[in-house]
C-alpha atoms as a PDB file:
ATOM      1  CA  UNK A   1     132.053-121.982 -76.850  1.00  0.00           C
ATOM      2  CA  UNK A   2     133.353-121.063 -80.410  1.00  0.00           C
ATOM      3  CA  UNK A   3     136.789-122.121 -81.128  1.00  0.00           C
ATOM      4  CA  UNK A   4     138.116-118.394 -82.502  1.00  0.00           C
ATOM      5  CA  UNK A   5     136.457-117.333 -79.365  1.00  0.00           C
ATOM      6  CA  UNK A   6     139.349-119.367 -76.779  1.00  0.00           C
ATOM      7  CA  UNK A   7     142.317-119.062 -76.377  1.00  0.00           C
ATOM      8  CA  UNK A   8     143.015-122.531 -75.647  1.00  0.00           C
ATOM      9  CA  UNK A   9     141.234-123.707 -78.692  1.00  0.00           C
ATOM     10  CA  UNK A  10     142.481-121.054 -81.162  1.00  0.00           C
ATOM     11  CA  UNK A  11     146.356-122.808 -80.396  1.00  0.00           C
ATOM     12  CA  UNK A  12     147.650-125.331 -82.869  1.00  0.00           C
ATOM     13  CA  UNK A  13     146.431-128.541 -82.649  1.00  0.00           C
ATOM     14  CA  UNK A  14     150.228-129.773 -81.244  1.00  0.00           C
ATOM     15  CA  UNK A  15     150.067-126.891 -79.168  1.00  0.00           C
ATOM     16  CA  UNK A  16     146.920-127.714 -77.511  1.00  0.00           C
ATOM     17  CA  UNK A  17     147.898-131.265 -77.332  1.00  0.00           C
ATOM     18  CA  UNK A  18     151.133-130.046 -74.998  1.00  0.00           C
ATOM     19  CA  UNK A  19     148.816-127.916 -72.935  1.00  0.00           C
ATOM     20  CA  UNK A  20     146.440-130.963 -72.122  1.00  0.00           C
ATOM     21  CA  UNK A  21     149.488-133.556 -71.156  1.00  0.00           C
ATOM     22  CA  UNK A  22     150.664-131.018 -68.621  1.00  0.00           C
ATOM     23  CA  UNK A  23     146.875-130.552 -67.648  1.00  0.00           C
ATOM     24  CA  UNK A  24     146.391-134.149 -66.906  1.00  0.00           C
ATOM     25  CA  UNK A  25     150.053-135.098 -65.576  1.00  0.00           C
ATOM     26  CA  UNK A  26     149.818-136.764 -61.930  1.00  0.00           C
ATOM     27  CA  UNK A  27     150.594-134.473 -59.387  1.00  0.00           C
ATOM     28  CA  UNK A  28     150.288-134.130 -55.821  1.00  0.00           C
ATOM     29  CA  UNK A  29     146.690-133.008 -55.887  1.00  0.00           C
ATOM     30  CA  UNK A  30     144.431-135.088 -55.275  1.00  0.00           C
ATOM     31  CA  UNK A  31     141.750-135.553 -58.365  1.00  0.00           C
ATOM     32  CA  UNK A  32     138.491-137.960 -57.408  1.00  0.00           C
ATOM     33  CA  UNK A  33     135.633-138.522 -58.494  1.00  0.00           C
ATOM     34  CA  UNK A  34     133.396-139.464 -55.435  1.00  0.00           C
ATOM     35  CA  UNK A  35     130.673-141.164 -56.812  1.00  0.00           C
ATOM     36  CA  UNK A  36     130.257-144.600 -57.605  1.00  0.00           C
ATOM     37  CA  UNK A  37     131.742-145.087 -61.212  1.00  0.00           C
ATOM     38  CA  UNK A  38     130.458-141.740 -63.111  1.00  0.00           C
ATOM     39  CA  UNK A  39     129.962-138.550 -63.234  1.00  0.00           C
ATOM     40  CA  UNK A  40     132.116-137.083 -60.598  1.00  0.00           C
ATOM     41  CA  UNK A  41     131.354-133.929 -58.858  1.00  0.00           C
ATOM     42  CA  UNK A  42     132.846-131.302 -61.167  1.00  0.00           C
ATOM     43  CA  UNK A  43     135.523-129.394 -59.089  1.00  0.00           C
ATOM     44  CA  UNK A  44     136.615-132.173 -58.208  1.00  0.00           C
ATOM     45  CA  UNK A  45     137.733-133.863 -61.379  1.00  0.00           C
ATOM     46  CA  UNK A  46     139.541-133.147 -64.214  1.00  0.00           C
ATOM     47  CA  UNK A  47     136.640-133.992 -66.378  1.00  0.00           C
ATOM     48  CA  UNK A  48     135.289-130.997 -66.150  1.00  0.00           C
ATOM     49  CA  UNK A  49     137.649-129.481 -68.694  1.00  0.00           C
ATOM     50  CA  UNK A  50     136.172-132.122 -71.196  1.00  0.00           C
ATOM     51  CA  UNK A  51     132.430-131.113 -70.381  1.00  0.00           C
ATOM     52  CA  UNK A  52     133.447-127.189 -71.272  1.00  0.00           C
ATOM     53  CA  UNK A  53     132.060-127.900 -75.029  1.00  0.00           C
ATOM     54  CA  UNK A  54     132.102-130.744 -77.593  1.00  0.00           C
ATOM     55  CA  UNK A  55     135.982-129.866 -79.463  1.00  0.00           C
ATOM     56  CA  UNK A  56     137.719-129.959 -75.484  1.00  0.00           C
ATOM     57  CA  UNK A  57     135.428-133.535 -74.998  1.00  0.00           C
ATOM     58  CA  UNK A  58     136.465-134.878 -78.245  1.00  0.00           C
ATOM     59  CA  UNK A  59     139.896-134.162 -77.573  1.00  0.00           C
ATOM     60  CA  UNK A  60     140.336-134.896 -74.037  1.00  0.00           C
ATOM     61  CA  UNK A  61     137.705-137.160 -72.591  1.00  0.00           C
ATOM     62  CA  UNK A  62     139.665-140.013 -73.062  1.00  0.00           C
ATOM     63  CA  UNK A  63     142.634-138.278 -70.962  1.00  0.00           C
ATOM     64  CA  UNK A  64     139.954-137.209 -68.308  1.00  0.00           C
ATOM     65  CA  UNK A  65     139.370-140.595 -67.470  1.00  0.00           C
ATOM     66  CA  UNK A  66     142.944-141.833 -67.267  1.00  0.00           C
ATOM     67  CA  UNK A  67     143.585-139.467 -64.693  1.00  0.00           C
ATOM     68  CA  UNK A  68     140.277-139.166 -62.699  1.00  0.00           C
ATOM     69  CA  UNK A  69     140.628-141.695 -59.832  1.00  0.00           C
ATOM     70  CA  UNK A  70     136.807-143.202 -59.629  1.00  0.00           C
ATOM     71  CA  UNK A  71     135.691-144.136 -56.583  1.00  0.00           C
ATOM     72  CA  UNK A  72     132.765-146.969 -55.731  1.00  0.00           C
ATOM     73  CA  UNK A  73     131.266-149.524 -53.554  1.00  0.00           C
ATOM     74  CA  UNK A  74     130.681-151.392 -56.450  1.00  0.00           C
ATOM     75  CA  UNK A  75     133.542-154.538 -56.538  1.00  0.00           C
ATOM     76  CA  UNK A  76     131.335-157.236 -57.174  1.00  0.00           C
ATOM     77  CA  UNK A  77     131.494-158.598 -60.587  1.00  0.00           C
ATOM     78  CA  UNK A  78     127.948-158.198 -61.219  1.00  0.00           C
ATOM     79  CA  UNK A  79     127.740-155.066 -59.628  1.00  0.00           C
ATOM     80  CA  UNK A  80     130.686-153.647 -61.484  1.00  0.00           C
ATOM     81  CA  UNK A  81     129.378-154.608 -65.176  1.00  0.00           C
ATOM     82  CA  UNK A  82     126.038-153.116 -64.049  1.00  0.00           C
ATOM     83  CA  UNK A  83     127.982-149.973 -63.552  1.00  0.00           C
ATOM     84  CA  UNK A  84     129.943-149.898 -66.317  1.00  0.00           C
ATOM     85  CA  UNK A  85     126.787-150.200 -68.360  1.00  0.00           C
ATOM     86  CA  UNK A  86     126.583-146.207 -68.263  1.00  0.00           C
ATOM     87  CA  UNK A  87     130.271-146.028 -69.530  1.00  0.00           C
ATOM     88  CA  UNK A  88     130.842-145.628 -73.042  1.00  0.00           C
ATOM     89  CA  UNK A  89     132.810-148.741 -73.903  1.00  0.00           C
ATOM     90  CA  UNK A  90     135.328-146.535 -76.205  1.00  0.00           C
ATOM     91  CA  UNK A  91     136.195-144.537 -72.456  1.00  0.00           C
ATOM     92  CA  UNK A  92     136.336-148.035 -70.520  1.00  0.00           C
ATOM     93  CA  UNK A  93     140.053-149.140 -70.973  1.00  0.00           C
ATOM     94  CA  UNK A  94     140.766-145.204 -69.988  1.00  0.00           C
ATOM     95  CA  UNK A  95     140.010-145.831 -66.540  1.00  0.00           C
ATOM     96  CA  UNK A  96     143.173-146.542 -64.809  1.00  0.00           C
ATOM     97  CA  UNK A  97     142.348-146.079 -61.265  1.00  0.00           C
ATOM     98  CA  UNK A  98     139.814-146.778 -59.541  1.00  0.00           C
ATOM     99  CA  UNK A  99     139.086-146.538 -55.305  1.00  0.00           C
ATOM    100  CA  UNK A 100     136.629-148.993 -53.396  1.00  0.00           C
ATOM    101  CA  UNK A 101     135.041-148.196 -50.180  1.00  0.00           C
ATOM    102  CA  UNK A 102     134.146-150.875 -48.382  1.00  0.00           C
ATOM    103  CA  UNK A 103     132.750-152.525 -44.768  1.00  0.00           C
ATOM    104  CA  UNK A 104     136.009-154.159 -43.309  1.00  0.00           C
ATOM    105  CA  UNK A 105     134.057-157.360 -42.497  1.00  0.00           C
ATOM    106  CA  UNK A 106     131.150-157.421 -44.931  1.00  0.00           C
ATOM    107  CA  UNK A 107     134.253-157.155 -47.813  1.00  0.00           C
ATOM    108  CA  UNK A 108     136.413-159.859 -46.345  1.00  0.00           C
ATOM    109  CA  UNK A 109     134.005-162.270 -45.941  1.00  0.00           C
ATOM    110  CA  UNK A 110     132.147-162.491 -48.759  1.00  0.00           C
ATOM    111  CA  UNK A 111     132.669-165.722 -50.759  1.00  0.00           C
ATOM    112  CA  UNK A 112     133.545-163.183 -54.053  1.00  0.00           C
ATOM    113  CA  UNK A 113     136.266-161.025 -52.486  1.00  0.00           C
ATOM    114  CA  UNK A 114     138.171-164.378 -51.776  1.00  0.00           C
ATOM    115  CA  UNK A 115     138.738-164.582 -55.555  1.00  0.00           C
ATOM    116  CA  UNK A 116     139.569-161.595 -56.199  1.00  0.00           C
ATOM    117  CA  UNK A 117     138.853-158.218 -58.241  1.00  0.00           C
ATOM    118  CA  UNK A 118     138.092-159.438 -61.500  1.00  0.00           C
ATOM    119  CA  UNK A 119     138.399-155.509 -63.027  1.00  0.00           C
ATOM    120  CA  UNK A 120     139.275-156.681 -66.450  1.00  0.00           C
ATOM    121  CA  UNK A 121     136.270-159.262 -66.832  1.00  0.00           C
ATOM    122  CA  UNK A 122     134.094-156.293 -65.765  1.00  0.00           C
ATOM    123  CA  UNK A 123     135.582-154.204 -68.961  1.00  0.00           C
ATOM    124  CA  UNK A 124     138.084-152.393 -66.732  1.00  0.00           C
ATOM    125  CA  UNK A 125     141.046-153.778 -68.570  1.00  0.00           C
ATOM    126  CA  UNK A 126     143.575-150.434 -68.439  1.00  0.00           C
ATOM    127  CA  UNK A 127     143.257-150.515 -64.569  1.00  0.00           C
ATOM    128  CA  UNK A 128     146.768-149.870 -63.026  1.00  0.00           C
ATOM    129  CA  UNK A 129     145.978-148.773 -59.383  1.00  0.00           C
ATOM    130  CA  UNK A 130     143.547-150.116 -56.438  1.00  0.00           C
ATOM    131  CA  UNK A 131     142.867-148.590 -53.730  1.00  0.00           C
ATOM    132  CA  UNK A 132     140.815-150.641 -51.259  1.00  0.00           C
ATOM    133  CA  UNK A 133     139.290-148.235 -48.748  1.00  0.00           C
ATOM    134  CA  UNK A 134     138.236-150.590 -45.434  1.00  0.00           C
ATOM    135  CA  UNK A 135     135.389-149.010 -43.539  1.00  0.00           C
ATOM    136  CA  UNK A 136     134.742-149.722 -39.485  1.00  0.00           C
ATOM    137  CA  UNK A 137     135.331-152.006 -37.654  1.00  0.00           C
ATOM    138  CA  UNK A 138     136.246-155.986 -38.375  1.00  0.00           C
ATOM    139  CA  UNK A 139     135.864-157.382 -34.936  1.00  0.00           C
ATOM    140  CA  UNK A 140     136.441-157.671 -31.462  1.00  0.00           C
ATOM    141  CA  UNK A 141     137.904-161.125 -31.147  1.00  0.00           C
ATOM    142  CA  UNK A 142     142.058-160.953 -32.032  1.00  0.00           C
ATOM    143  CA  UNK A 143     141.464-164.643 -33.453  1.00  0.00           C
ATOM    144  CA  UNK A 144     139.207-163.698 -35.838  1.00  0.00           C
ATOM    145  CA  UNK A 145     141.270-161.159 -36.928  1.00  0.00           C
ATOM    146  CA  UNK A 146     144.075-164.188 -37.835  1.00  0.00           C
ATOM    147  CA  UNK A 147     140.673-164.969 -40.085  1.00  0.00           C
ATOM    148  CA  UNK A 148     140.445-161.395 -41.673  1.00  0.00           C
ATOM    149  CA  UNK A 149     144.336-161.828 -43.014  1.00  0.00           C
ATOM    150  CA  UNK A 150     143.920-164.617 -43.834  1.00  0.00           C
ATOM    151  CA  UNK A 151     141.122-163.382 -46.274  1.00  0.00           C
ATOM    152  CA  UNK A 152     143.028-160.377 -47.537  1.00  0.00           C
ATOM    153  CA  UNK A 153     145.816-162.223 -48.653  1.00  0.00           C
ATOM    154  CA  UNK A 154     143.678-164.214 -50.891  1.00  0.00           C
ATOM    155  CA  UNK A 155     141.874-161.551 -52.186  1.00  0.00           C
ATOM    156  CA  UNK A 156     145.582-159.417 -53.122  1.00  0.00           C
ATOM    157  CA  UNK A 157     146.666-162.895 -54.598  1.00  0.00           C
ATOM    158  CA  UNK A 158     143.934-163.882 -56.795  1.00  0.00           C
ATOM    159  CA  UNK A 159     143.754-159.956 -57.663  1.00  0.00           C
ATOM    160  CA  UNK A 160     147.476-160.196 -58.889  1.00  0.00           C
ATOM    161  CA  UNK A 161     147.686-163.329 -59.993  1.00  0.00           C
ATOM    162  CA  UNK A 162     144.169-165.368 -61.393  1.00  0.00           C
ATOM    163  CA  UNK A 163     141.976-162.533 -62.065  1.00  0.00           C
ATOM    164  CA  UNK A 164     143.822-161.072 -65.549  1.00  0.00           C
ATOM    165  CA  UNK A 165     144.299-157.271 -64.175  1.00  0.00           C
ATOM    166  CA  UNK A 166     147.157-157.208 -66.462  1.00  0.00           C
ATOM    167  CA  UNK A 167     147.727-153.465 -66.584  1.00  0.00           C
ATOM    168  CA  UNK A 168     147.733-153.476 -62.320  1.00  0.00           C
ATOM    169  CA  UNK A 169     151.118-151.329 -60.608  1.00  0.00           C
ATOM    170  CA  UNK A 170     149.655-150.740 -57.311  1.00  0.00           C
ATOM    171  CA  UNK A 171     147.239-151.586 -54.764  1.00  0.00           C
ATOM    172  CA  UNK A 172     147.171-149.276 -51.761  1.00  0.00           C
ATOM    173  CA  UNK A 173     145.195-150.978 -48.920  1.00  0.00           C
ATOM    174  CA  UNK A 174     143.699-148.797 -45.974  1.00  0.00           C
ATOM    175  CA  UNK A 175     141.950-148.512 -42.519  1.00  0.00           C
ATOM    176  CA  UNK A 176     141.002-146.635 -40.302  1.00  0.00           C
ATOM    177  CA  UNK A 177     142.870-147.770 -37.278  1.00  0.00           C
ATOM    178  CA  UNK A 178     140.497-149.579 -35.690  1.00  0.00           C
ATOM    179  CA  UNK A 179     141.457-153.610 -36.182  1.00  0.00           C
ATOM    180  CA  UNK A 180     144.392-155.219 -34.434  1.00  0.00           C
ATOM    181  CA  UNK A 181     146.711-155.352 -37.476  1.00  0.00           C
ATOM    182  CA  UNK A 182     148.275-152.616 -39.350  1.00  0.00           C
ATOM    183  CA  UNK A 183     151.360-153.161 -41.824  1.00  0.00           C
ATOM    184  CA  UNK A 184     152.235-155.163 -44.700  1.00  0.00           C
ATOM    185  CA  UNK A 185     154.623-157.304 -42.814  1.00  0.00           C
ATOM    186  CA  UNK A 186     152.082-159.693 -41.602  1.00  0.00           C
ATOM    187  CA  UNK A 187     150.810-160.531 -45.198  1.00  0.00           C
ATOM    188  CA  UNK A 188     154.106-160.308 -46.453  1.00  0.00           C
ATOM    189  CA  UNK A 189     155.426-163.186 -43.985  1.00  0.00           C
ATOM    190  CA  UNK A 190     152.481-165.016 -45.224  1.00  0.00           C
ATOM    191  CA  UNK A 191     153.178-164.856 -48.587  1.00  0.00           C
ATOM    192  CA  UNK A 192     156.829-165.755 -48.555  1.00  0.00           C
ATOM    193  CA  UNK A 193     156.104-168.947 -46.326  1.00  0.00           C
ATOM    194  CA  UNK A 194     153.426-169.282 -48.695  1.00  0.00           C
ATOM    195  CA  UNK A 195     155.398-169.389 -52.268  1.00  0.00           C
ATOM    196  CA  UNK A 196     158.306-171.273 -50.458  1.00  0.00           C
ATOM    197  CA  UNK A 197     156.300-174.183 -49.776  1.00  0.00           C
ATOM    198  CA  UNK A 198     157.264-177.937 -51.382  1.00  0.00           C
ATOM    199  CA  UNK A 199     153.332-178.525 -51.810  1.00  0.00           C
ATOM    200  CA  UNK A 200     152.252-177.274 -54.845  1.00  0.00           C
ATOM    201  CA  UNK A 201     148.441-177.263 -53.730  1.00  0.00           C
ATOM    202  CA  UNK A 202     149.533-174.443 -51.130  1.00  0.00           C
ATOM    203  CA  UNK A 203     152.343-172.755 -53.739  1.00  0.00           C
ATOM    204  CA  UNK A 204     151.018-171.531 -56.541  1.00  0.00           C
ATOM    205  CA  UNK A 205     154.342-171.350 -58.596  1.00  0.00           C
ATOM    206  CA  UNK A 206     154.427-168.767 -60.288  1.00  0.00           C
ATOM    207  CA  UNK A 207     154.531-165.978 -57.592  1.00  0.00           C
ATOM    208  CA  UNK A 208     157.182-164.387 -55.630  1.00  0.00           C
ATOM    209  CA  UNK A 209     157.151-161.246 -52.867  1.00  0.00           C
ATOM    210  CA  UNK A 210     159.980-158.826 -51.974  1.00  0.00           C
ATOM    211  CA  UNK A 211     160.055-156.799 -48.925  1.00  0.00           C
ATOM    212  CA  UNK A 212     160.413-152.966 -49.847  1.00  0.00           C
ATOM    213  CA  UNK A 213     161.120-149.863 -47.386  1.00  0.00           C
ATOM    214  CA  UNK A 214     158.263-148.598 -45.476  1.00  0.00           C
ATOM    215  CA  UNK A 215     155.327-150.772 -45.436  1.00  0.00           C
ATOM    216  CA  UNK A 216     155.035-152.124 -48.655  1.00  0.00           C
ATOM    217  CA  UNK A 217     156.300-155.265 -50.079  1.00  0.00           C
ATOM    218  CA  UNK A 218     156.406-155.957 -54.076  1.00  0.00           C
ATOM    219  CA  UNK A 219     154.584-158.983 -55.571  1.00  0.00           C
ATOM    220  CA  UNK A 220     155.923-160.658 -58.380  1.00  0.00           C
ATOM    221  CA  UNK A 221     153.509-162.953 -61.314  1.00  0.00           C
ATOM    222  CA  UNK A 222     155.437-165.003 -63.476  1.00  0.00           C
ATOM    223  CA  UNK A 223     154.419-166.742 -66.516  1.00  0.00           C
ATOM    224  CA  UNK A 224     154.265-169.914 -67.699  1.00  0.00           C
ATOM    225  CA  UNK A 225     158.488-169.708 -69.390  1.00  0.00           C
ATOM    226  CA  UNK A 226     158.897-168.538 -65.742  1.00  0.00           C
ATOM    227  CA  UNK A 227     159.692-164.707 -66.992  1.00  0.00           C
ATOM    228  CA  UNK A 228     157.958-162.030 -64.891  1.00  0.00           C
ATOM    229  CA  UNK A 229     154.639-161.048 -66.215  1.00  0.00           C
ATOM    230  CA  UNK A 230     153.483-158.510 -63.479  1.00  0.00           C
ATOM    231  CA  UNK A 231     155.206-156.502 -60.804  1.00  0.00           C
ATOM    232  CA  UNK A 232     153.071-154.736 -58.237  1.00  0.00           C
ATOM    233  CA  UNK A 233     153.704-152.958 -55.008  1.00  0.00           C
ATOM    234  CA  UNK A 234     151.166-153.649 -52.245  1.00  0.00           C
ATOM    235  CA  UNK A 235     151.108-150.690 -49.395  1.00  0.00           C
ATOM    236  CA  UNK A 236     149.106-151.202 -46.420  1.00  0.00           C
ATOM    237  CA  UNK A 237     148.222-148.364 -43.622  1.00  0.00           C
ATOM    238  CA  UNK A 238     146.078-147.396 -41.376  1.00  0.00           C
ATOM    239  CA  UNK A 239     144.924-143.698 -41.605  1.00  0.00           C
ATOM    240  CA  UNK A 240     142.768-142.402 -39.359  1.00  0.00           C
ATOM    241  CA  UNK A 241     140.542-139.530 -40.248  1.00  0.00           C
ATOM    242  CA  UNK A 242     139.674-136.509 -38.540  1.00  0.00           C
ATOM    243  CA  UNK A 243     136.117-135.815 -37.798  1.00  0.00           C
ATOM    244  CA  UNK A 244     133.811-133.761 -39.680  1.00  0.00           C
ATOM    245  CA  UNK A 245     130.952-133.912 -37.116  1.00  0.00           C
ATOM    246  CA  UNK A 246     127.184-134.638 -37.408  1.00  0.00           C
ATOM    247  CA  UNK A 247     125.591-134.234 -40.665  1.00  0.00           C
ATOM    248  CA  UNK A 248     123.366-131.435 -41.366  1.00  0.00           C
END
């Protein structure tokens, strides 16, 4: 599309600049991109203004990305980097969100989860919100399920705290409804018995957790002159989905 030919593009470059911050503002709506790391459906992403023609790309790709909300079943290291491959490195620090869908058991019990989403050794570096999408059922037995915990407070730990996601706000952990536990409390009663423990080879040190309203609790990275380093809000809900019927 020739510039003298839009609107948009025939505005000032400030102008235009003003236009796209209010374009790519958060807002209630929901923007996704539903497919592994790239390219997201178009109407359902906001960079689809950036594919219009090369001047909007140029000048708002970057922004795209930073608000796009990727989603993937990709959270292995190697499987994240393999991804990331088809990103233009440039665009890489831009993504700031990202969504994982995942089995409930096959994610929590795999030897990598329990040290965490290393994001930032992948090349996602600017990444400032998780949200950890648990699929199905874990499993029958309520012990087990002590297990399970157990295994997602590692994995939030090492996420926070050993794995360099220095950018990370928020992570936003859901199911479906279907295991036996379903708040933040239980992790966060875990955590403070945890990090007020006299042996240092079950208290890290440098961690603390605050209770918040609703079911969320903040977690809180220090560094090594003791100063905070990190503060991010963990939420944790179960949502259960209406359903859409048999496929076609």
């Amino acid at each position: 599309m020739p510039s003298e030919n839009s609107p948009l593009l025939s505005l000032p470059a400030e102008l235009r600049l003003e236009v796209y911050a209010h374009f790519f503002a958060p807002t209630t709506t929901t923007r996704t991109a539903t497919t592994a790391i790239l390219p997201p459906p178009l109407d359902k992403s906001p960079l689809a203004l950036s594919l219009a023609c090369r001047q909007l790309y140029d000048e708002t790709h970057a922004l795209a990305f930073a608000a796009t909300t990727f989603h993937t079943r990709a959270w292995r290291l190697a499987d994240l980097k393999e991804l990331l491959v088809r990103v233009r490195p440039p665009y890489r620090p831009h993504i700031t969100s990202l969504k994982v869908h995942a089995g409930v058991y096959d994610f929590l019990k795999h030897p990598q989860s329990l040290s965490g989403l290393r994001l930032a050794a992948a090349g996602l570096r600017g990444i400032r919100e998780i949200y950890v999408h648990l699929e199905g059922e874990a499993t029958q037995a309520e012990s087990r399920e002590g297990l399970m915990i157990c295994n997602l407070e590692l994995l939030i730990r090492k996420t926070i705290a050993s794995c360099d996601n220095d950018e990370l706000q928020k992570i936003h952990v859901v199911h479906q409804g279907r295991i036996f536990w379903n708040g933040a409390p239980e992790l966060y009663k875990k955590y403070r018995a945890q990090f007020s423990h006299p042996d240092p080879r079950l208290n890290p040190g440098n961690c603390e957790v605050d209770m918040l309203q609703g079911n969320q609790f903040r977690f809180v990275k220090k560094g090594k002159d003791s100063k905070i380093a990190n503060k991010v809000t963990v939420w944790m809900e179960a949502v259960t989905y209406p359903s859409q019927g048999k496929d076609a």
